[in-house]
Protein backbone atom coordinates (compact mmCIF):
# COMPACT_ATOMS: atom_id res chain seq x y z
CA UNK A 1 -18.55 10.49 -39.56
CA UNK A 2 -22.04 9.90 -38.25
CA UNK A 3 -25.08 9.23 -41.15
CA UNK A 4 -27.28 12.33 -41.35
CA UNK A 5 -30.42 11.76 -39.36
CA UNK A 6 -32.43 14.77 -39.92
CA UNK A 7 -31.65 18.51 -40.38
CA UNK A 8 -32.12 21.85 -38.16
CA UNK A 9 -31.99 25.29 -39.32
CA UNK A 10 -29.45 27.23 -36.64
CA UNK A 11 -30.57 31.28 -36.53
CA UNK A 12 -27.96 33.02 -35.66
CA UNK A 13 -24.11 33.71 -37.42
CA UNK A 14 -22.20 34.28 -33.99
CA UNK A 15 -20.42 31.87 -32.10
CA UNK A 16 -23.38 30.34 -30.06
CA UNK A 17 -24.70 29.61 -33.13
CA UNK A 18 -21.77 28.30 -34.94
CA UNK A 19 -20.97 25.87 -31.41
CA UNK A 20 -24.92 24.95 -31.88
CA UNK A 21 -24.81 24.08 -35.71
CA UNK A 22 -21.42 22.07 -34.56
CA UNK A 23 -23.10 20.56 -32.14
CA UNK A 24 -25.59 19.28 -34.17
CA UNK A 25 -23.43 18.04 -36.92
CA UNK A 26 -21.75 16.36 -34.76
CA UNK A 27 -24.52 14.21 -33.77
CA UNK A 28 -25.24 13.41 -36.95
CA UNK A 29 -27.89 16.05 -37.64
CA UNK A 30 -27.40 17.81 -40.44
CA UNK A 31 -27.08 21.94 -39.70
CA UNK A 32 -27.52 25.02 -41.86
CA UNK A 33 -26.51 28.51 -40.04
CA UNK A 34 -28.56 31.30 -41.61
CA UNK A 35 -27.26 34.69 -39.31
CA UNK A 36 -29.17 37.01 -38.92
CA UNK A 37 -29.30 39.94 -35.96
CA UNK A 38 -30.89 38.82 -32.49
CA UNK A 39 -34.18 40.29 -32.88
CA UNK A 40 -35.63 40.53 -36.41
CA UNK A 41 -38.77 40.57 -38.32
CA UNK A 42 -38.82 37.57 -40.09
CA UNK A 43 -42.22 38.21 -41.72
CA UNK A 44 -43.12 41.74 -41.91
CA UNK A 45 -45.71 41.24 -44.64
CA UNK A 46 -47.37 38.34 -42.90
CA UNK A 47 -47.29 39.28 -38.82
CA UNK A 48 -46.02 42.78 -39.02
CA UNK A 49 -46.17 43.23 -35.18
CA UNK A 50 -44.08 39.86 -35.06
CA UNK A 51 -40.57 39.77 -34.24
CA UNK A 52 -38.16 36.48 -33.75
CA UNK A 53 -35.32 36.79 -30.93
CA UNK A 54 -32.53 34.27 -31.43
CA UNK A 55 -31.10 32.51 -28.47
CA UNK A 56 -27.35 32.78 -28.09
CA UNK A 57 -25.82 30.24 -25.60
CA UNK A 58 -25.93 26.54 -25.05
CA UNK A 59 -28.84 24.63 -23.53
CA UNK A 60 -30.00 25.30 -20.48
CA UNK A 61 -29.56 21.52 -19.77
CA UNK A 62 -26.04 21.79 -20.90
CA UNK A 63 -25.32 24.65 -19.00
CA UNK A 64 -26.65 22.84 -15.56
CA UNK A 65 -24.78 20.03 -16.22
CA UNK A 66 -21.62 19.98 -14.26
CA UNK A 67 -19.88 17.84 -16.92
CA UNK A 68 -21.03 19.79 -19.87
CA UNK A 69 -23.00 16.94 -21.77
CA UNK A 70 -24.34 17.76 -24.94
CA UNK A 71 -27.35 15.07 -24.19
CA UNK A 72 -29.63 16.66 -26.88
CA UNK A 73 -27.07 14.71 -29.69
CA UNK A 74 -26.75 11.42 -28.05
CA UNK A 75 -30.96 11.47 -27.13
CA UNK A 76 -31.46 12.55 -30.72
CA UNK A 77 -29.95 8.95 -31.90
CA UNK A 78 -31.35 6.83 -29.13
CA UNK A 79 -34.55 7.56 -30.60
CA UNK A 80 -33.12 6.77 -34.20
CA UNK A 81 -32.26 3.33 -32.35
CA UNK A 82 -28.58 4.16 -33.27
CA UNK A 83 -26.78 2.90 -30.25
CA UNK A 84 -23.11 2.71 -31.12
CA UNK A 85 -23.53 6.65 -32.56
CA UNK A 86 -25.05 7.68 -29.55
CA UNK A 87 -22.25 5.54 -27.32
CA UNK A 88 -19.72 7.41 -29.90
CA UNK A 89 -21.04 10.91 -29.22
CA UNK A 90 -21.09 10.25 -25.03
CA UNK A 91 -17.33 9.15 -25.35
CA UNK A 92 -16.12 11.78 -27.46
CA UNK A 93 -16.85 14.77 -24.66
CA UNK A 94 -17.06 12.23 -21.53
CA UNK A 95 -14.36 9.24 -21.37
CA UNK A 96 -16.37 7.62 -18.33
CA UNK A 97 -20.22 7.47 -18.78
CA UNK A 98 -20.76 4.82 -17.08
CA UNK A 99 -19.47 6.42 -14.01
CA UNK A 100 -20.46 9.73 -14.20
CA UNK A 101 -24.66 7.67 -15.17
CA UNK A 102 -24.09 6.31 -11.71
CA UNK A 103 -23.73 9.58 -9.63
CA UNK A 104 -25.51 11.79 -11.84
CA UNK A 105 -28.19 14.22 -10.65
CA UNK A 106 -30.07 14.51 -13.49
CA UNK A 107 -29.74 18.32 -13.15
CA UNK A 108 -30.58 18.70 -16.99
CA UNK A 109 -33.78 16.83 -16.23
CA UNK A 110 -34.38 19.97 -13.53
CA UNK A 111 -33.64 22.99 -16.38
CA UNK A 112 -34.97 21.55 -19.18
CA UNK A 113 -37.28 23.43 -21.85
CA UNK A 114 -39.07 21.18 -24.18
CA UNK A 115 -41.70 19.52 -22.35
CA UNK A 116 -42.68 22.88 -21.15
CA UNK A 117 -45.56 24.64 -22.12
């Protein structure tokens, strides 16, 4: 079992967020699952006209990937330096890497969210 790097609240009780909060743990993240309906207020005092929608699903990255890669887990420990982990976490869903690095496409570089403003 992977060392806890950090932790990540999952929104969301159904089974996109239950894969997501295994996901996470998984990779060594530590994941709490707090489930709540799709669309909520989660501060009606403090924004009332403000309403959080929970994503169901996997990444968008994930879901372009023709292998299925979870690359958000492996990433998430490159950056912690954590090499072996991250070589670990590859293996366990992909048994050749190295081949599939070769003649990859990168198509989760294409869909993905987070340096999007």
């Amino acid at each position: 079992m992977p060392e806890k790097i950090g932790a990540a609240l999952v929104i969301g009780g159904g089974i996109g967020g239950m894969q997501a909060a295994l996901d996470l743990a998984e990779s060594g993240i530590k994941a709490y699952l707090a489930a709540n309906k799709a669309i909520y207020r989660r501060y009606p005092q403090a924004i009332p006209a403000g309403f959080a929608i929970n994503k169901l699903g996997h990444s968008p990255c994930r879901v372009a990937c023709p292998a299925g890669q979870r690359a958000q887990g492996y990433i998430a420990l490159i950056r912690e330096k954590r090499y072996e982990d991250a070589y670990k976490t590859i293996v366990r869903d992909n048994p050749f890497p190295s081949v599939c690095g070769r003649v990859c496409k990168h198509y989760c570089e294409e869909e993905c969210t987070r340096q999007r403003g």
